[in-house]
C-alpha atoms as a PDB file:
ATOM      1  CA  UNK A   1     241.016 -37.728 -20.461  1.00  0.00           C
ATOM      2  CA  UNK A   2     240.614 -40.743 -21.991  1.00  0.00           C
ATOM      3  CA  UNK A   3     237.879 -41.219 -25.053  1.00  0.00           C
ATOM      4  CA  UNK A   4     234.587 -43.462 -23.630  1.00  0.00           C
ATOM      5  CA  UNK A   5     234.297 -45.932 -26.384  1.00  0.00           C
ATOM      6  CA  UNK A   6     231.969 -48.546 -25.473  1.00  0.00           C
ATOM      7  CA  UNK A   7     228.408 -49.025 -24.407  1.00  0.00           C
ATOM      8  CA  UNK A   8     229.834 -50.255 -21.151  1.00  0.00           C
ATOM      9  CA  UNK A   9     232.329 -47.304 -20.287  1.00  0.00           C
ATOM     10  CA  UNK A  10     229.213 -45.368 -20.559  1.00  0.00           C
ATOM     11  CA  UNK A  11     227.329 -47.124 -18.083  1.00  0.00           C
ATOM     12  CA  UNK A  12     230.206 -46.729 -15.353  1.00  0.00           C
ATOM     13  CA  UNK A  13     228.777 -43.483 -14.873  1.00  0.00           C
ATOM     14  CA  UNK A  14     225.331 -44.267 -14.916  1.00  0.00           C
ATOM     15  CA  UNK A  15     223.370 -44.668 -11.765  1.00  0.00           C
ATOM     16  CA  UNK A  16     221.931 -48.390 -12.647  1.00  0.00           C
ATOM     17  CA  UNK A  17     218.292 -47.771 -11.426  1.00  0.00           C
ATOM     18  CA  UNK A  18     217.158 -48.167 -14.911  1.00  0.00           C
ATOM     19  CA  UNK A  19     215.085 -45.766 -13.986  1.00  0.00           C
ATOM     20  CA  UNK A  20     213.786 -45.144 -17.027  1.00  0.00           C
ATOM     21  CA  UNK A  21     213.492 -41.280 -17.180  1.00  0.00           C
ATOM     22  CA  UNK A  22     215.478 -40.908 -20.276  1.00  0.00           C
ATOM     23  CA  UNK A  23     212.882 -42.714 -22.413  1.00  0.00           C
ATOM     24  CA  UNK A  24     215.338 -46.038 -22.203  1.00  0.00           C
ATOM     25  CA  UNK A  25     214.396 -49.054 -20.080  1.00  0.00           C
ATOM     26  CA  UNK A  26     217.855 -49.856 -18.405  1.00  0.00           C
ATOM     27  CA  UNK A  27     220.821 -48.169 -18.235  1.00  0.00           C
ATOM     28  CA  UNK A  28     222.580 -50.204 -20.224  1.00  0.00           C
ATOM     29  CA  UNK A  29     219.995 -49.778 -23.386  1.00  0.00           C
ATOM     30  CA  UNK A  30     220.923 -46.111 -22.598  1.00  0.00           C
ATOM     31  CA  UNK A  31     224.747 -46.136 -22.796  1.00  0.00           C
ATOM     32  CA  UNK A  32     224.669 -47.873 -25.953  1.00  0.00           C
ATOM     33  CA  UNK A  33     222.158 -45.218 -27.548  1.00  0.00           C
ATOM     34  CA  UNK A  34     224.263 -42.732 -26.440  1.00  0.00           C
ATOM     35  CA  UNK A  35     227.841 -44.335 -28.095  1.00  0.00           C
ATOM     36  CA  UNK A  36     225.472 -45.298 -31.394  1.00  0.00           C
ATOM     37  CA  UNK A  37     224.753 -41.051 -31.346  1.00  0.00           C
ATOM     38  CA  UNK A  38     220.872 -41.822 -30.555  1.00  0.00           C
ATOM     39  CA  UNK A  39     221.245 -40.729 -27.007  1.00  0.00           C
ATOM     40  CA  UNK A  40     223.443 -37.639 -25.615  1.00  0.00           C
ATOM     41  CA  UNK A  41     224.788 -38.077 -22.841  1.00  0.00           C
ATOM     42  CA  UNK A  42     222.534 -35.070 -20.470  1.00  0.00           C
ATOM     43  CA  UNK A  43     219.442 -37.384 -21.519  1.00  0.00           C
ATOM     44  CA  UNK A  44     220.054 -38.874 -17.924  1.00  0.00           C
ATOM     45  CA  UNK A  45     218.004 -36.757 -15.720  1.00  0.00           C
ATOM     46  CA  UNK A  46     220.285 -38.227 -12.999  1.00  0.00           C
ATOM     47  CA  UNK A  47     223.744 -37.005 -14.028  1.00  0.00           C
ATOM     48  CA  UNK A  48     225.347 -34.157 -12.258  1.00  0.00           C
ATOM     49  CA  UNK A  49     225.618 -30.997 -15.244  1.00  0.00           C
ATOM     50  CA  UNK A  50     229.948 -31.057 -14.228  1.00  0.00           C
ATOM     51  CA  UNK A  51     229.768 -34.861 -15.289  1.00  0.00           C
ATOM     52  CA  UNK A  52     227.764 -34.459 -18.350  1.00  0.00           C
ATOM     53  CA  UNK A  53     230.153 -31.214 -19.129  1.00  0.00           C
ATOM     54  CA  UNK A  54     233.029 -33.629 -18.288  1.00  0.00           C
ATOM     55  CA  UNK A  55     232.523 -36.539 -20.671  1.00  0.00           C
ATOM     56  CA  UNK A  56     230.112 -35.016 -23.457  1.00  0.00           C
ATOM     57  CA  UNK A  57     233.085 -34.519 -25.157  1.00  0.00           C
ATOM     58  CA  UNK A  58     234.757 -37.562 -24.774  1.00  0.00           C
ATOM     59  CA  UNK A  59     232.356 -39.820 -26.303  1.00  0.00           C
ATOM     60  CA  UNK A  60     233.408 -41.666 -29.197  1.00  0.00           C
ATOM     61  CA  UNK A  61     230.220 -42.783 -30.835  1.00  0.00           C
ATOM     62  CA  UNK A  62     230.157 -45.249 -33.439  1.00  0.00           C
ATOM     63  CA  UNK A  63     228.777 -44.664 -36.378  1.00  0.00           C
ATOM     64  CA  UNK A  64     224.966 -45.872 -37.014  1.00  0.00           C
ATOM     65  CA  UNK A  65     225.048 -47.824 -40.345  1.00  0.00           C
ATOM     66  CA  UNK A  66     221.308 -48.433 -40.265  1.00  0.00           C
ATOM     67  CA  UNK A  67     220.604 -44.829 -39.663  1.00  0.00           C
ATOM     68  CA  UNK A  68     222.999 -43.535 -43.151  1.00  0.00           C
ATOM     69  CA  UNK A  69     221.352 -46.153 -45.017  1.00  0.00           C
ATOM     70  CA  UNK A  70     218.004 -45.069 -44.693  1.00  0.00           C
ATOM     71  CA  UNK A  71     218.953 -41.585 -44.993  1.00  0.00           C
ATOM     72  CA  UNK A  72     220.700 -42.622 -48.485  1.00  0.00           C
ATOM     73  CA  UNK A  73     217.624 -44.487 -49.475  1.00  0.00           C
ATOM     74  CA  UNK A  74     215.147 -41.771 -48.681  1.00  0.00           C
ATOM     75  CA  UNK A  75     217.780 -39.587 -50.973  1.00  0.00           C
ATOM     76  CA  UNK A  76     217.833 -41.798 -53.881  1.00  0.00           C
ATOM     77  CA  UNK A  77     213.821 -42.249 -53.690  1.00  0.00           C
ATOM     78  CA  UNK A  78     213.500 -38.558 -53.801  1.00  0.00           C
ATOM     79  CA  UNK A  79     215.827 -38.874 -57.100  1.00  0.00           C
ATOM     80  CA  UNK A  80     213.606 -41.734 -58.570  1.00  0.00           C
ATOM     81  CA  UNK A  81     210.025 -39.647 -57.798  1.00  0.00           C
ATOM     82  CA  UNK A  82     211.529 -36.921 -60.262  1.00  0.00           C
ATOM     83  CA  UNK A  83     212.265 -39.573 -62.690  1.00  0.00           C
ATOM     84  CA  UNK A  84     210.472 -40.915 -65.995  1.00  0.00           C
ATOM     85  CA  UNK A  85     210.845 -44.373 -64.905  1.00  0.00           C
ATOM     86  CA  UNK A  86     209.088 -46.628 -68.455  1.00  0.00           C
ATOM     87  CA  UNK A  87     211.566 -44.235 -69.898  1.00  0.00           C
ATOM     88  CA  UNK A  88     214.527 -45.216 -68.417  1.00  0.00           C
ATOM     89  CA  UNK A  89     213.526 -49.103 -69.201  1.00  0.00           C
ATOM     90  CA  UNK A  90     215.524 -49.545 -72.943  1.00  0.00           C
ATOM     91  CA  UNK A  91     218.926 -47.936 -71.389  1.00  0.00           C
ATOM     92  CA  UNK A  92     219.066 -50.506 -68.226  1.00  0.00           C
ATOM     93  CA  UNK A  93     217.872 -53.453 -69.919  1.00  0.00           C
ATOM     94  CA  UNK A  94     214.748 -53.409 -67.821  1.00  0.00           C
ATOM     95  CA  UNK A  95     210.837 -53.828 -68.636  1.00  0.00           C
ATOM     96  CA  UNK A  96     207.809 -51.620 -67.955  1.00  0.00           C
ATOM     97  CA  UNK A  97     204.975 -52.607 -65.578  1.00  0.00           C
ATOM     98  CA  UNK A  98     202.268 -50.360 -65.647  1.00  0.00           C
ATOM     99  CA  UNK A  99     204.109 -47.153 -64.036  1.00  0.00           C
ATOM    100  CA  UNK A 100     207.155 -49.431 -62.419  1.00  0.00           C
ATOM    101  CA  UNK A 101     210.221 -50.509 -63.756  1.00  0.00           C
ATOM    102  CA  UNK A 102     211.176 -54.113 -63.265  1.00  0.00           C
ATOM    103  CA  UNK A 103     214.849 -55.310 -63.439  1.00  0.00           C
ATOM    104  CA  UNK A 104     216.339 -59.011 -63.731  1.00  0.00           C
ATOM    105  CA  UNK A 105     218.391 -58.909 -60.696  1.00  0.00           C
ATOM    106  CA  UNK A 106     220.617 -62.192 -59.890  1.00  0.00           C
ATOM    107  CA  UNK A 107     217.519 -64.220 -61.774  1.00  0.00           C
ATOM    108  CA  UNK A 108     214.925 -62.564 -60.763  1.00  0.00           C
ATOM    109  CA  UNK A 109     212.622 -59.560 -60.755  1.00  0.00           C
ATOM    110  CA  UNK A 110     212.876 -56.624 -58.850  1.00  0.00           C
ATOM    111  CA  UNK A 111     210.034 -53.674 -59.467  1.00  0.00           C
ATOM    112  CA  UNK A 112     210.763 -49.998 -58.760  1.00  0.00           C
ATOM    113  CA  UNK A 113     207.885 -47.986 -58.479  1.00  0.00           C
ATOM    114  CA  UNK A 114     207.849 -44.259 -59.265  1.00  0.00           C
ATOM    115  CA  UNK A 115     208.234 -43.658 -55.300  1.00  0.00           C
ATOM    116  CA  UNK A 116     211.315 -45.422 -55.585  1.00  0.00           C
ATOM    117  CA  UNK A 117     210.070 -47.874 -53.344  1.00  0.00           C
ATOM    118  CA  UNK A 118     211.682 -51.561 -54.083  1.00  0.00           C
ATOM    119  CA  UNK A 119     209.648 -54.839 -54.408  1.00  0.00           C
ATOM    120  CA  UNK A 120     210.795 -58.338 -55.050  1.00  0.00           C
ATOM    121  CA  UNK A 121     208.847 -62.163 -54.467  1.00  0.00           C
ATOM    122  CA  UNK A 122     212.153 -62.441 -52.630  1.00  0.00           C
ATOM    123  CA  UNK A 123     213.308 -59.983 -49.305  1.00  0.00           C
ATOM    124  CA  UNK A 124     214.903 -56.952 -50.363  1.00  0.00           C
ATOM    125  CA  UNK A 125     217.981 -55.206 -48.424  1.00  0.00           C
ATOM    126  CA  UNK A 126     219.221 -52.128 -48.099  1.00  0.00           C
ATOM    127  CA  UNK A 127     222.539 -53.165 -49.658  1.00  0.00           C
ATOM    128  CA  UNK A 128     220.254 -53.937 -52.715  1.00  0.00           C
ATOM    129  CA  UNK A 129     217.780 -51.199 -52.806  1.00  0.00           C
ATOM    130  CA  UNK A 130     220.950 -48.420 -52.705  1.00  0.00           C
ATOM    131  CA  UNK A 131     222.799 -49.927 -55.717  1.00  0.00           C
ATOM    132  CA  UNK A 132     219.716 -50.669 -57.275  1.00  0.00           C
ATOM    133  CA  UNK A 133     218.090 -47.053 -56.854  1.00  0.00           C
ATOM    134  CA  UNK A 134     221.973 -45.495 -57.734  1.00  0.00           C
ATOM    135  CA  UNK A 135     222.098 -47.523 -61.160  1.00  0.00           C
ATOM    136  CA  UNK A 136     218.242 -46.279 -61.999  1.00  0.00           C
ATOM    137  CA  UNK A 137     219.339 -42.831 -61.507  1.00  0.00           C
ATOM    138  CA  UNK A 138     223.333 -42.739 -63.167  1.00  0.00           C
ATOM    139  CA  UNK A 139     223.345 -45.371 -65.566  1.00  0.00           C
ATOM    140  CA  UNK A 140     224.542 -44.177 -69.441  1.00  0.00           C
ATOM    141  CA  UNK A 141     222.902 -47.619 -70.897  1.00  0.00           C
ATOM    142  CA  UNK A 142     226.466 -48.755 -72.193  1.00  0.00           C
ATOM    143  CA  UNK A 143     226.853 -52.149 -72.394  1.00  0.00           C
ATOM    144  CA  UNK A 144     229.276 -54.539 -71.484  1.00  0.00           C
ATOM    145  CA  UNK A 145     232.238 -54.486 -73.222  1.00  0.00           C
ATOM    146  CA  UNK A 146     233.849 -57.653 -72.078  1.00  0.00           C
ATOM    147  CA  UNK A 147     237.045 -56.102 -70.619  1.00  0.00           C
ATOM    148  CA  UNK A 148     237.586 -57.358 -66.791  1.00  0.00           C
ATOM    149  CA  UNK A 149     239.527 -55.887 -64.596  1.00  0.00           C
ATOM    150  CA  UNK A 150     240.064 -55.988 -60.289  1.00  0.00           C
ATOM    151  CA  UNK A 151     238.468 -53.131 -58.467  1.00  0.00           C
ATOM    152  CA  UNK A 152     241.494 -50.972 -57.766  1.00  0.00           C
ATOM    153  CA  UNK A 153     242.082 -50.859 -61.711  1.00  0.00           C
ATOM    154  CA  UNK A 154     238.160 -48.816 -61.989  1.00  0.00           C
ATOM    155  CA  UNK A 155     238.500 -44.995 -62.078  1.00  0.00           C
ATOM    156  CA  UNK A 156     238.105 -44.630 -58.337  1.00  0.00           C
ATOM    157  CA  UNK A 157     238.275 -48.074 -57.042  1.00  0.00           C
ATOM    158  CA  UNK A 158     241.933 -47.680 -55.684  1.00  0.00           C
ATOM    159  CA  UNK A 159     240.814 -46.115 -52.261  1.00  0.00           C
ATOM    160  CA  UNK A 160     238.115 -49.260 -51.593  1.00  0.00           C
ATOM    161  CA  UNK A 161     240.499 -51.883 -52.720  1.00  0.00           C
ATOM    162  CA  UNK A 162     241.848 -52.751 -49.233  1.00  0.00           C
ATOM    163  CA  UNK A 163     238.171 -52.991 -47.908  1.00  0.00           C
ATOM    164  CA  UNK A 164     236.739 -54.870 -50.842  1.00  0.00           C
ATOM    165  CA  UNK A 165     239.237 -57.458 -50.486  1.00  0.00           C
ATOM    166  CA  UNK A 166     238.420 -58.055 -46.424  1.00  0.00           C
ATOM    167  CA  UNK A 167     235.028 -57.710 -46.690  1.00  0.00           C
ATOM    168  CA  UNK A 168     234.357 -59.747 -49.858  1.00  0.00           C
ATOM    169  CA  UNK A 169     237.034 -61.487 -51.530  1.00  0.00           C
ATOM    170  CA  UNK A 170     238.433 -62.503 -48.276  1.00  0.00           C
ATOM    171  CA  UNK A 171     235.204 -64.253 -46.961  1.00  0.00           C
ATOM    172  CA  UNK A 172     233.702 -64.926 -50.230  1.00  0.00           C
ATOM    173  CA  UNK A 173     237.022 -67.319 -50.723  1.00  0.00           C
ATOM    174  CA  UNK A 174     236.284 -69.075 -47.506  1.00  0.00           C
ATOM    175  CA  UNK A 175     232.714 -70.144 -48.943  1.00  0.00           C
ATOM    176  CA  UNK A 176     234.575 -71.437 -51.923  1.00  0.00           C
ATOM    177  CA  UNK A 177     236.781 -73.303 -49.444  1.00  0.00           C
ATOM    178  CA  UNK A 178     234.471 -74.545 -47.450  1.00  0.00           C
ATOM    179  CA  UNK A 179     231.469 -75.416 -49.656  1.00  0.00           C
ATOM    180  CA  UNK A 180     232.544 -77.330 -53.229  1.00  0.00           C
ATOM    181  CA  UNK A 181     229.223 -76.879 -54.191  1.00  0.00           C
ATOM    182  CA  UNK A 182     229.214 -72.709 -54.053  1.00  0.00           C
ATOM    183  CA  UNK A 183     229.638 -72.424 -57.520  1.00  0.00           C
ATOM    184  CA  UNK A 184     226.910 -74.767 -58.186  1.00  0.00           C
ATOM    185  CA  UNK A 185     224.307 -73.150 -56.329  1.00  0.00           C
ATOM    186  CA  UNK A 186     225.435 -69.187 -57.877  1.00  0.00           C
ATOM    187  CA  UNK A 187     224.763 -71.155 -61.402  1.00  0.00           C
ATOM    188  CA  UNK A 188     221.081 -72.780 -60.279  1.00  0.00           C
ATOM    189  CA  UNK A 189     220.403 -70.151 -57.800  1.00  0.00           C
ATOM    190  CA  UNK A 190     221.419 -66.701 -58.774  1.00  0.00           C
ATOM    191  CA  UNK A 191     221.467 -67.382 -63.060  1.00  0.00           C
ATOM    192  CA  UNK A 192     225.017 -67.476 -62.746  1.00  0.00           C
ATOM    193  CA  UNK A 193     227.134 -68.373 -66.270  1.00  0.00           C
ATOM    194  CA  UNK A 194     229.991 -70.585 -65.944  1.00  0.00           C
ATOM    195  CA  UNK A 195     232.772 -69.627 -68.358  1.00  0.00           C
ATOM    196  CA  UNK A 196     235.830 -70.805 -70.103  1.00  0.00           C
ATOM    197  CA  UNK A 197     238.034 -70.148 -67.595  1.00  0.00           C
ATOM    198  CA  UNK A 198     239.605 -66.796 -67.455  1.00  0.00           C
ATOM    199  CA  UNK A 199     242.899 -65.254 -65.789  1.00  0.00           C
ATOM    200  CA  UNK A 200     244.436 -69.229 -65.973  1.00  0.00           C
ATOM    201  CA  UNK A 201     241.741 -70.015 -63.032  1.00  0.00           C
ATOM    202  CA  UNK A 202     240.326 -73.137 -62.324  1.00  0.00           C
ATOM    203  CA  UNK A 203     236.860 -72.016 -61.976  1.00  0.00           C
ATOM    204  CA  UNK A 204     234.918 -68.961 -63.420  1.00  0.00           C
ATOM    205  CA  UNK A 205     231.040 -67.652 -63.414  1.00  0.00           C
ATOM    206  CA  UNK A 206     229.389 -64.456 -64.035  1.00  0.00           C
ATOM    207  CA  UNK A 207     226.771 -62.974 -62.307  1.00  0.00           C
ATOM    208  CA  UNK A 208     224.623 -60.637 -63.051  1.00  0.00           C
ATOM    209  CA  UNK A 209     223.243 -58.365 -60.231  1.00  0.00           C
ATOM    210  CA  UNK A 210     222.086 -55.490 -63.004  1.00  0.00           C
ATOM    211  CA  UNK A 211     221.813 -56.167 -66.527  1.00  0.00           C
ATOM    212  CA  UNK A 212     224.730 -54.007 -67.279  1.00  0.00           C
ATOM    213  CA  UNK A 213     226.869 -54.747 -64.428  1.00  0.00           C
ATOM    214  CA  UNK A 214     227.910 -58.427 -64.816  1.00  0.00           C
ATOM    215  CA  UNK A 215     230.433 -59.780 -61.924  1.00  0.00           C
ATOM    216  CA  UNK A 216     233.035 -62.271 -62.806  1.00  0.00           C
ATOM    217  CA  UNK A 217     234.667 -64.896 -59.854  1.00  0.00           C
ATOM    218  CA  UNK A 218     237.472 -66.805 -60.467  1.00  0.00           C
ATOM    219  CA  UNK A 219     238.710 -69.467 -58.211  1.00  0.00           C
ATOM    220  CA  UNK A 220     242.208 -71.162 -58.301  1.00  0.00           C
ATOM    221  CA  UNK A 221     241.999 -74.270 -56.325  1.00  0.00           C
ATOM    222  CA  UNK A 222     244.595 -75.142 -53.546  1.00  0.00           C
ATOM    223  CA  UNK A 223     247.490 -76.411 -55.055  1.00  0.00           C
ATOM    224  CA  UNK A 224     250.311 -78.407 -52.828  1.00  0.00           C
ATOM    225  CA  UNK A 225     252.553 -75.634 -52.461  1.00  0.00           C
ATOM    226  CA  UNK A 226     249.862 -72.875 -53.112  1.00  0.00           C
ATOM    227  CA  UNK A 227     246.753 -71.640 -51.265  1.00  0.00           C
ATOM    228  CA  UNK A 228     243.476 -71.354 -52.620  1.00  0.00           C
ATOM    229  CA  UNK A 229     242.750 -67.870 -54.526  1.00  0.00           C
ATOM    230  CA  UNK A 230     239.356 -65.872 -55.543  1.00  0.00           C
ATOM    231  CA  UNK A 231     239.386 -62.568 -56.865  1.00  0.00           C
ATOM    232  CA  UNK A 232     236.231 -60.739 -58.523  1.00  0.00           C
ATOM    233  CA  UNK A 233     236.270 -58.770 -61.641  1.00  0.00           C
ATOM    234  CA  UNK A 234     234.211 -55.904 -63.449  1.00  0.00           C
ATOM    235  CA  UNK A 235     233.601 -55.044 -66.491  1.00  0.00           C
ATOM    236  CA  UNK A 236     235.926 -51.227 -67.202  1.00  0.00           C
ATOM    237  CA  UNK A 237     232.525 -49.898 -67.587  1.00  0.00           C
ATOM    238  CA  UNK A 238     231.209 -50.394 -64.051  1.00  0.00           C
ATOM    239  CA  UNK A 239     231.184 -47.000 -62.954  1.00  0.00           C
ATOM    240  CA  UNK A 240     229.107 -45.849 -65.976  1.00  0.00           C
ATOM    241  CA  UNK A 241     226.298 -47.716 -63.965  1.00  0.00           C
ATOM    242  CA  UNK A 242     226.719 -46.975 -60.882  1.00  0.00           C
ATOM    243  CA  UNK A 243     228.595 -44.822 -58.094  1.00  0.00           C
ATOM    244  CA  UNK A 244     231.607 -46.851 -57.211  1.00  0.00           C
ATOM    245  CA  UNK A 245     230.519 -46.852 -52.920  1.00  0.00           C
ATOM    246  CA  UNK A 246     227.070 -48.476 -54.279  1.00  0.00           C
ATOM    247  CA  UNK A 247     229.338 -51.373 -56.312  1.00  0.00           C
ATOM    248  CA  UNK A 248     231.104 -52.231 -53.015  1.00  0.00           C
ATOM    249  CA  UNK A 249     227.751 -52.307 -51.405  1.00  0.00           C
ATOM    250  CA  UNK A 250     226.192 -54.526 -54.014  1.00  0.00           C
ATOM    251  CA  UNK A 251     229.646 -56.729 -54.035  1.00  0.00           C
ATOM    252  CA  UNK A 252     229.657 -57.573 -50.289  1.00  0.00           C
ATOM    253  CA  UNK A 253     225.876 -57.609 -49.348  1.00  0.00           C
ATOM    254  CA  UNK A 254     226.208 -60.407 -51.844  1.00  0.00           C
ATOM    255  CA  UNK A 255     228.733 -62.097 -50.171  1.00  0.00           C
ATOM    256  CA  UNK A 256     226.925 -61.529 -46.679  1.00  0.00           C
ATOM    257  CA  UNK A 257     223.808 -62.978 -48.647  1.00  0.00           C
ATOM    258  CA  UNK A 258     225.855 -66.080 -49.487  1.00  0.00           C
ATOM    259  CA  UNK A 259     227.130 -66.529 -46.310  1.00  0.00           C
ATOM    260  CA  UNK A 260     223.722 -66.670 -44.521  1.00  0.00           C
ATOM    261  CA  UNK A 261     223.046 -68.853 -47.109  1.00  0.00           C
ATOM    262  CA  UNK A 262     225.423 -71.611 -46.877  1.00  0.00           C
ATOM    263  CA  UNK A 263     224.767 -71.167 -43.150  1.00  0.00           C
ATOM    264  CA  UNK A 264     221.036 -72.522 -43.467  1.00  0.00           C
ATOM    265  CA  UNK A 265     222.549 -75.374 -46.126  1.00  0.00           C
ATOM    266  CA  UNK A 266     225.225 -76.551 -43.463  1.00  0.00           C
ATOM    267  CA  UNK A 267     221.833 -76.776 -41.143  1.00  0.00           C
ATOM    268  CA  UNK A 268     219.798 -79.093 -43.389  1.00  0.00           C
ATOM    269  CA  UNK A 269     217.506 -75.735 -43.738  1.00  0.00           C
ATOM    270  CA  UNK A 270     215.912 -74.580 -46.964  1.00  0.00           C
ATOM    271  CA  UNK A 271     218.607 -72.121 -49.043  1.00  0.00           C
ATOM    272  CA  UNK A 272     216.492 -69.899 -51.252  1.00  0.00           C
ATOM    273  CA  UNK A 273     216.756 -66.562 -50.194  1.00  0.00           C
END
């Protein structure tokens, strides 16, 4: 039999009253809570038991990103309640306010409290809170020692290599391509630092989205017989500051961040975050 895969394979079997006797509004609501693993499939009151039997097994959910996030959150905040927080201030280059911890985060301040809840005049994401929270708890204090190198080249970046490159480099390049004033507005915006420029590139800043995890971009411009490049760099001490799934996560909600913001620029809209 073949695997149901989508919300709307679901609802094929479905009766369509939208009822509403599975706690759901419409059918359709339904199908997709049941492929997103909210739903099983016997919440229907209306489906025969031999259907439900039939398919139960057959349904490929997909798998709730929001949902793992907060569970990851609620398990780093239960890390962080344990946790001296003024204490940990000195190693990650942060301050102490009152019984929080603030940190200088892409220019500006983000306070942890000893709840591990995360506070900033500016919204904070998950994809920020989870590095954030990670760093507080694994950090050694090293700093920087000024030696770059791609992802793939830190201890265990080889297996997110192939991801980091579509879901950041990839679009974060497109930006650049689209937008000559990107690298303007990480500099003004974020307290980027441009830099002599480094790996023969045209164009090079570093960011600093924790004190002791600075981010180097380098662009090469398009060239006649040459497309445009962009590759990030970190520091070889990256993972001494953080779990190496939490610097992909800090990486590309960047990027994401960036793209939403060049979004509202294109629109004539305000572009602080």
């Amino acid at each position: 039999m073949a695997r149901l895969k989508t919300p709307l394979e679901v609802y094929k079997l479905l009766p369509r009253t939208n009822c509403g006797g599975c706690g759901i509004s419409t059918c359709m609501a339904f199908a997709a809570c049941v492929i997103k693993q909210e739903k099983k499939l016997s919440g229907c009151p209306h489906l025969a038991k031999d259907m439900v039997r039939e398919y139960e097994g057959h349904i490929e959910g997909q798998v709730n990103l929001e949902r793992i996030q907060e569970e990851k959150l609620r398990e780093l905040q239960s890390g962080i309640a344990s946790m001296d927080l003024p204490a940990r201030a000195p190693m990650l280059g942060g301050r102490v306010s009152g019984a929080s911890l603030v940190i200088r985060c892409l220019g500006r301040d983000f306070e942890v409290d000893c709840r591990g809840a995360v506070s900033s005049p500016c919204h904070t994401h998950a994809w920020f809170s989870i590095p954030l929270l990670d760093h507080i708890l694994v950090s050694n204090g090293s700093s920087p020692n000024g030696r770059w190198v791609p992802l793939r080249e830190l201890p265990n970046g080889q297996t997110w290599s192939r991801l980091f490159e579509q879901r950041c480099e990839k679009p974060l390049k497109q930006l650049a391509d689209a937008h000559g004033d990107l690298f303007e507005d990480l500099i003004s915006m974020f307290s980027g630092r441009a830099t002599p420029a480094t790996f023969n590139s045209d164009i090079s800043v570093v960011l600093y989205p924790l004190p002791r995890v600075p981010v180097l971009v380098c662009y090469w411009k398009r060239e006649e017989d040459m497309e445009s490049k962009l590759h990030l760099f970190f520091d070889d001490t990256a993972e001494s500051h953080l779990h190496i799934d939490s610097l992909f996560t800090l990486a590309t909600g960047i990027v994401m961040m960036l793209e939403k913001i060049m979004r509202k620029h294109s629109d004539g809209k305000s572009v602080l975050p």
